[in-house]
N, C-alpha and C. Protein backbone atom coordinates (compact mmCIF):
# COMPACT_ATOMS: atom_id res chain seq x y z
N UNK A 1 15.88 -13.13 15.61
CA UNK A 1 15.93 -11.71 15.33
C UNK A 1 14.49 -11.18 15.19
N UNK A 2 14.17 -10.24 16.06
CA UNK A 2 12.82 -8.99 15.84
C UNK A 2 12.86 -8.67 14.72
N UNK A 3 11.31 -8.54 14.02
CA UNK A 3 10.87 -8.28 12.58
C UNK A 3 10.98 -7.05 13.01
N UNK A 4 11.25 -5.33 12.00
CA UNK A 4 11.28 -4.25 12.00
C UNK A 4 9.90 -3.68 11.35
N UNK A 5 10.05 -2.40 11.20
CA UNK A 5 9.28 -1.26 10.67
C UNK A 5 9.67 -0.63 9.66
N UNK A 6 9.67 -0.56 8.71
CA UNK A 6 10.29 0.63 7.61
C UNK A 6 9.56 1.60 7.25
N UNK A 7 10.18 2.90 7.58
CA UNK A 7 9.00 3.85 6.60
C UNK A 7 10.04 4.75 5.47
N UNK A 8 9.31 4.74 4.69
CA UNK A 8 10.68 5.64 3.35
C UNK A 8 9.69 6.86 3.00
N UNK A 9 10.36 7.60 3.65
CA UNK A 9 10.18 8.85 3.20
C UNK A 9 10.70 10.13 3.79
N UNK A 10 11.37 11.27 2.97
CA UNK A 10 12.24 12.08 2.96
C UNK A 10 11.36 13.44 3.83
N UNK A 11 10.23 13.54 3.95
CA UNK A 11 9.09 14.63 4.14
C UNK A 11 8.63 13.98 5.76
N UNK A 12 7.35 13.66 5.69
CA UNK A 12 6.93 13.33 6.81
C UNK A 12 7.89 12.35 7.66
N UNK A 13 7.37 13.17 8.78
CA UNK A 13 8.54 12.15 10.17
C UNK A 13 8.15 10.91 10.48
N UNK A 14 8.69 10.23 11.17
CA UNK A 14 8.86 8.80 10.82
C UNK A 14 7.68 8.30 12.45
N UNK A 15 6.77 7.87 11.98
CA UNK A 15 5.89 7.15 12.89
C UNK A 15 6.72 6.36 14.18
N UNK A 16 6.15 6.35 15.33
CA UNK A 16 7.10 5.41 16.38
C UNK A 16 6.84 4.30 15.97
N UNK A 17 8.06 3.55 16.23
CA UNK A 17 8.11 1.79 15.97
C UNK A 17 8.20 1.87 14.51
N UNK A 18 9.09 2.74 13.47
CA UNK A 18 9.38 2.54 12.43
C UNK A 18 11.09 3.50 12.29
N UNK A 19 11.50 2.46 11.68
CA UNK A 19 12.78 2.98 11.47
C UNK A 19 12.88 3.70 9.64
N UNK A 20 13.27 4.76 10.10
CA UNK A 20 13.34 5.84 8.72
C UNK A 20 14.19 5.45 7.53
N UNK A 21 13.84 5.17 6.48
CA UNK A 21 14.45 5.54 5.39
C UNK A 21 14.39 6.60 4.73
N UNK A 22 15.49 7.26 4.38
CA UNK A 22 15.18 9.17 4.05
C UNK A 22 15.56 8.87 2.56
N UNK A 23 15.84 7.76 1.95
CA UNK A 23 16.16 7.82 0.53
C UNK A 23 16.10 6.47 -0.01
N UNK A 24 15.87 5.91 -1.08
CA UNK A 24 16.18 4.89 -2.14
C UNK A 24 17.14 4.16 -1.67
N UNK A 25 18.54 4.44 -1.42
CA UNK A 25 19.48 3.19 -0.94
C UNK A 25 19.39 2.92 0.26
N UNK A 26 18.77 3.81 1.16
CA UNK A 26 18.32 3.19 2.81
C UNK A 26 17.82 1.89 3.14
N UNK A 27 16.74 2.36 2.13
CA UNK A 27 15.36 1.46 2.33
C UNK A 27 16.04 -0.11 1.69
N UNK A 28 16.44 0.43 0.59
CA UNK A 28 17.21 -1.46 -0.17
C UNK A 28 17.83 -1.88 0.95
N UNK A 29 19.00 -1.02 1.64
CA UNK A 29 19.59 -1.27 2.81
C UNK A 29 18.94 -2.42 4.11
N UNK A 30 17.82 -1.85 4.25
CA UNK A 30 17.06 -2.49 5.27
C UNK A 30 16.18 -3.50 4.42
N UNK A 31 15.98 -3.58 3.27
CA UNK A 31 15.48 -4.73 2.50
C UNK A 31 16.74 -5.97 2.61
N UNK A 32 17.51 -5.76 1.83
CA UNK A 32 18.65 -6.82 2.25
C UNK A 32 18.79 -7.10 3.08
N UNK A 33 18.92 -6.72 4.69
CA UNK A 33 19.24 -7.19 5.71
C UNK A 33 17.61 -8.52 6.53
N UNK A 34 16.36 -7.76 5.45
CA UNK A 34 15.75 -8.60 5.68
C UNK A 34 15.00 -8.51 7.10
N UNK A 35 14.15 -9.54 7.52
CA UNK A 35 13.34 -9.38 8.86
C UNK A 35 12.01 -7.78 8.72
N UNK A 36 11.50 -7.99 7.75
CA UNK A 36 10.79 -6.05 7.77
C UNK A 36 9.11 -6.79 8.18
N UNK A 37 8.38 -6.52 8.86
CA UNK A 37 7.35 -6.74 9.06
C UNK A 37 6.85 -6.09 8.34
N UNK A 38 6.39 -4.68 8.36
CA UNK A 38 5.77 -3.87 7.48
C UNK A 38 6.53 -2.64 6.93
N UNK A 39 6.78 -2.54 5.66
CA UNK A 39 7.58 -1.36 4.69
C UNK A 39 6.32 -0.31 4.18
N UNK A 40 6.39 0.97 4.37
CA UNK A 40 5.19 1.85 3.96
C UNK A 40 6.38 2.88 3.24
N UNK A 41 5.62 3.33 1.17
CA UNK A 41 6.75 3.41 0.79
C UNK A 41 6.31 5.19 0.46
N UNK A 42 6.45 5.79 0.18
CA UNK A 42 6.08 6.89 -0.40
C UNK A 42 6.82 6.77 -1.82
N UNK A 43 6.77 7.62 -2.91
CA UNK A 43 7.17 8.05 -3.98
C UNK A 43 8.04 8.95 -4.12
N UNK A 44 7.36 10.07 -4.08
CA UNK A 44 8.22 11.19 -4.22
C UNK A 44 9.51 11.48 -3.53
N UNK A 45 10.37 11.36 -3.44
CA UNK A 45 11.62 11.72 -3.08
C UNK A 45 11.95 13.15 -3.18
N UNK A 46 13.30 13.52 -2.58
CA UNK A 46 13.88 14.68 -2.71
C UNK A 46 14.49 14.30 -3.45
N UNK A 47 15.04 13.38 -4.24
CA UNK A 47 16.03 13.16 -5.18
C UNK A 47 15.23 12.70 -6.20
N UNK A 48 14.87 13.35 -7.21
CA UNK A 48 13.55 13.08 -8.31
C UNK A 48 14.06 11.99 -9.31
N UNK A 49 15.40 12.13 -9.59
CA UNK A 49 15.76 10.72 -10.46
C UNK A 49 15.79 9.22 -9.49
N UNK A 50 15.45 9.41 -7.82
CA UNK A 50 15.40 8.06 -7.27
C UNK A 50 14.28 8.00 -6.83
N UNK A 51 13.06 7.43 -6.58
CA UNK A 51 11.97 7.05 -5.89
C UNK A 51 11.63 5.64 -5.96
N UNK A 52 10.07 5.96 -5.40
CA UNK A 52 9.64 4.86 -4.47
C UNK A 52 9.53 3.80 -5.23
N UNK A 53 9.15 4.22 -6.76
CA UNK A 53 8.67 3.14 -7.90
C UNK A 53 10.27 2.52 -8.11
N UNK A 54 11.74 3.08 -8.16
CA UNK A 54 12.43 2.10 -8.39
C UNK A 54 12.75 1.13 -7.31
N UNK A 55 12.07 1.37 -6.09
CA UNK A 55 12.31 0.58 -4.67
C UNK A 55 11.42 -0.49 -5.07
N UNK A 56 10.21 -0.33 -5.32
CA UNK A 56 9.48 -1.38 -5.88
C UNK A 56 10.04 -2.47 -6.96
N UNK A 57 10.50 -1.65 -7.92
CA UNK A 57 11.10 -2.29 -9.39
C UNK A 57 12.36 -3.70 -8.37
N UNK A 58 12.78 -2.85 -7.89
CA UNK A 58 14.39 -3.76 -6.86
C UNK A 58 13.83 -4.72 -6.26
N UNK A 59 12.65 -4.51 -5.11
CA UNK A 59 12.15 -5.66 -4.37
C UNK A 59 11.31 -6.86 -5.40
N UNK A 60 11.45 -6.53 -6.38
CA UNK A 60 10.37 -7.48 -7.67
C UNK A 60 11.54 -8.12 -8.02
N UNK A 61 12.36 -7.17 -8.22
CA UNK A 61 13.66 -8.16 -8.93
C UNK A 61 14.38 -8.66 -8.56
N UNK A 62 14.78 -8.63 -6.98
CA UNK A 62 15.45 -9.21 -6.30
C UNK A 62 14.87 -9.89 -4.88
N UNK A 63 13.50 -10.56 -5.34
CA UNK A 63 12.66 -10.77 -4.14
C UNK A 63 12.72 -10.78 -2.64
N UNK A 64 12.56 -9.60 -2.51
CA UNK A 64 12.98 -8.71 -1.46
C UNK A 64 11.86 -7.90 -0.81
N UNK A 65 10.54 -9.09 0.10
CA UNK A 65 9.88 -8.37 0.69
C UNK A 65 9.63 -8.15 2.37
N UNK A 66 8.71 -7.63 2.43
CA UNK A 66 7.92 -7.35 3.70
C UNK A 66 6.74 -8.05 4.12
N UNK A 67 6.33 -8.82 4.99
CA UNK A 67 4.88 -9.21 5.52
C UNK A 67 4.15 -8.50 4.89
N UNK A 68 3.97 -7.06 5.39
CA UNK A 68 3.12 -6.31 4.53
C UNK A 68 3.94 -5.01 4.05
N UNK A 69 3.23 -4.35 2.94
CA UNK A 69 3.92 -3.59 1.93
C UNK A 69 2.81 -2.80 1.80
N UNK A 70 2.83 -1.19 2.13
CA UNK A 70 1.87 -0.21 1.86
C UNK A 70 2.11 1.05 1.13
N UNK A 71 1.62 1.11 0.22
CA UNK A 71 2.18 2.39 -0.35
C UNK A 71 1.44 4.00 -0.07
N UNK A 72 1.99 4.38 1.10
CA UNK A 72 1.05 5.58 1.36
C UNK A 72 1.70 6.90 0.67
N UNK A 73 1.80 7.18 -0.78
CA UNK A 73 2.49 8.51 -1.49
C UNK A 73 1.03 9.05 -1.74
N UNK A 74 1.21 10.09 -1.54
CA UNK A 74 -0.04 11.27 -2.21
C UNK A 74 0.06 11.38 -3.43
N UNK A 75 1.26 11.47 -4.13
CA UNK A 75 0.98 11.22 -5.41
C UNK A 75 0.34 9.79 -6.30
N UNK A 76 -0.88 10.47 -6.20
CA UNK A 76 -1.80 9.36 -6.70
C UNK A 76 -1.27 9.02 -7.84
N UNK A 77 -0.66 9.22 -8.61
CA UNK A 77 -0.36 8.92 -10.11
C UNK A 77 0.43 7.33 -9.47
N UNK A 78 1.48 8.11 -9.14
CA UNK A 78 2.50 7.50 -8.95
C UNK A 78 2.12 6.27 -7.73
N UNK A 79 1.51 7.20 -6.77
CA UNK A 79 1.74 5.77 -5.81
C UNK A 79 0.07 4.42 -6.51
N UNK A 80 -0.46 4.85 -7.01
CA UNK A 80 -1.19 3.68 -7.55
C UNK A 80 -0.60 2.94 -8.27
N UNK A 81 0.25 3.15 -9.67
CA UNK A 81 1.51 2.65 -9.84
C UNK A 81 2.20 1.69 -9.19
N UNK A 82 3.12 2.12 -8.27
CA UNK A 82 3.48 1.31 -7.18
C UNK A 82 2.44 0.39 -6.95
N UNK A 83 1.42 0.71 -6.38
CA UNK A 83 0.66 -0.53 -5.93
C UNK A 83 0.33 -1.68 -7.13
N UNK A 84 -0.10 -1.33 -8.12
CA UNK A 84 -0.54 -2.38 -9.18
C UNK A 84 0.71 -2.74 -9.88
N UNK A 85 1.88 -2.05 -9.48
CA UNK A 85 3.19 -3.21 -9.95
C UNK A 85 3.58 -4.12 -8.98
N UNK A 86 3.26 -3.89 -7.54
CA UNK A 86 3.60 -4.96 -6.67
C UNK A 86 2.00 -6.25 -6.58
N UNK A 87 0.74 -5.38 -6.69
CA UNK A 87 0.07 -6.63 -7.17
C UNK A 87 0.06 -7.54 -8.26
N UNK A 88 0.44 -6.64 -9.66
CA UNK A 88 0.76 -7.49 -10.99
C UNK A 88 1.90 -8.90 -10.00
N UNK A 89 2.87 -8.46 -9.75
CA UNK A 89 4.25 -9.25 -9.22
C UNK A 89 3.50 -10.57 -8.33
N UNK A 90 2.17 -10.36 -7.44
CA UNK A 90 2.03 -11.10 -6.51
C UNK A 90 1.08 -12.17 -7.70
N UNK A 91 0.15 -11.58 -8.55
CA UNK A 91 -0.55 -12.17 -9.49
C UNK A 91 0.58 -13.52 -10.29
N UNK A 92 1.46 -13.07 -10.34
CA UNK A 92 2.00 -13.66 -11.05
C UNK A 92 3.01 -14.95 -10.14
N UNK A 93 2.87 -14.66 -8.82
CA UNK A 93 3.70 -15.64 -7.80
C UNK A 93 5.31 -15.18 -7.90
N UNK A 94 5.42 -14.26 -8.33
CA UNK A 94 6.80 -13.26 -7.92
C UNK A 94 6.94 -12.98 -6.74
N UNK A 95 5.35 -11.97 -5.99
CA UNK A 95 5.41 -12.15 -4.66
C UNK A 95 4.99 -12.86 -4.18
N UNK A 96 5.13 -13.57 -2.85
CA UNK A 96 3.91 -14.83 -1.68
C UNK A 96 2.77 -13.88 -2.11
N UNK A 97 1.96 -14.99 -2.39
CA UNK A 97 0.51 -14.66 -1.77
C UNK A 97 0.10 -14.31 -0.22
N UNK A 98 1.12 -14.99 0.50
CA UNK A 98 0.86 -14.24 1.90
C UNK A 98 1.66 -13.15 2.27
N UNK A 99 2.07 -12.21 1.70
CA UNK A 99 2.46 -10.86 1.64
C UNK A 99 0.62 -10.06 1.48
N UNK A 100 0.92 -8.62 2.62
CA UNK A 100 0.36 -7.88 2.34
C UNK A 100 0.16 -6.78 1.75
N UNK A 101 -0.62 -6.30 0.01
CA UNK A 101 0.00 -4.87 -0.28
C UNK A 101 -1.46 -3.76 -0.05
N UNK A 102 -1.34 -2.95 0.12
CA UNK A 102 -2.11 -1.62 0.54
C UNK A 102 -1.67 -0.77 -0.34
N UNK A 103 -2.70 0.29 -0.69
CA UNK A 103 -2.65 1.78 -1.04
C UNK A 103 -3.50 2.24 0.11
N UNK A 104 -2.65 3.11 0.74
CA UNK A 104 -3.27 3.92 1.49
C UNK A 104 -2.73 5.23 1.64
N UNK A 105 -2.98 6.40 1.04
CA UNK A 105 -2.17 7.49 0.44
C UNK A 105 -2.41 8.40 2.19
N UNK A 106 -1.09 9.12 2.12
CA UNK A 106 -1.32 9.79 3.33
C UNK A 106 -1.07 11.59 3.31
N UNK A 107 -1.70 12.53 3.56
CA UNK A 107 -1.01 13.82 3.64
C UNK A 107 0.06 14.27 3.72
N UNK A 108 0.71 14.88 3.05
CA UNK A 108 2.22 15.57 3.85
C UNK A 108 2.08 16.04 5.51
N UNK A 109 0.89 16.38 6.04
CA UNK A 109 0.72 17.02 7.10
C UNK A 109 0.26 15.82 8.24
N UNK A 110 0.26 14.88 8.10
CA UNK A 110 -0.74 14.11 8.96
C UNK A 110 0.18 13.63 10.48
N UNK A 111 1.72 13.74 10.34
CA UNK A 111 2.25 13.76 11.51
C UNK A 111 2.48 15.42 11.55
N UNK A 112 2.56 15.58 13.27
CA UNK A 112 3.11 16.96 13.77
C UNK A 112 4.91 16.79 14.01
N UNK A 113 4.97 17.66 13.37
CA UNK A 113 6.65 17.65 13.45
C UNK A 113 6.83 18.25 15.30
C-alpha cells in the first residue's frame, strides 16, 4: 500500500498530493487507517471545541503517527503548542525518533482558491 498526504484544515485548500481533512474526526480517520507519509496539522478549526491540539493529544495516546508531522497553524500560540507536545512525546520515546516534527506556520492566504 502507497504512503498518503494529510492536510487538516477547514480554511486553506488542500495542496496537490494531499488528501483533506476538513475536521478532527477526518484526520483520526486517516490516522487509523495508517500508511501517512506526511500529516501537516493546523489548529484552529471551525469547530472551536475540536482542534488540532486534540489531534495531537490522540496520536500521543494512541501512537498514531506520520513519517513526518508539521504543524503549519498561524496561530502561534497554539500551533507552537502542538509542536512542543509532539516533541516533549518524541523526547520521551512515545514518538520514533525517526519521525519528523516541524513548525512551520503558514498564512490563511498562501494557496489561491
Amino acid at each position: 500500500m502507497s504512503k498518503i498526504n494529510v492536510f487538516l484544515d477547514d480554511v486553506r485548500p488542500c495542496p496537490d498530493d494531499y488528501f483533506l481533512a476538513s475536521d478532527m474526526e477526518e484526520c483520526i480517520q486517516f490516522l487509523r487507517r495508517g500508511n501517512i507519509k506526511h500529516l501537516s496539522l493546523d489548529h484552529d478549526l471551525e469547530n472551536k471545541a475540536r482542534n488540532g491540539f486534540m489531534v495531537v493529544e490522540y496520536m500521543v495516546r494512541h501512537k498514531l503517527f506520520a513519517e513526518t508531522i508539521t504543524v503549519h497553524s498561524a496561530n502561534a500560540g497554539a500551533g507552537k503548542k502542538m509542536f512542543y507536545y509532539l516533541k516533549d512525546a518524541q523526547e520521551q520515546f512515545i514518538i520514533p525518533q525517526t519521525v519528523e516534527i516541524y513548525y512551520h506556520p503558514l498564512p490563511l492566504n498562501i494557496y489561491k482558491r
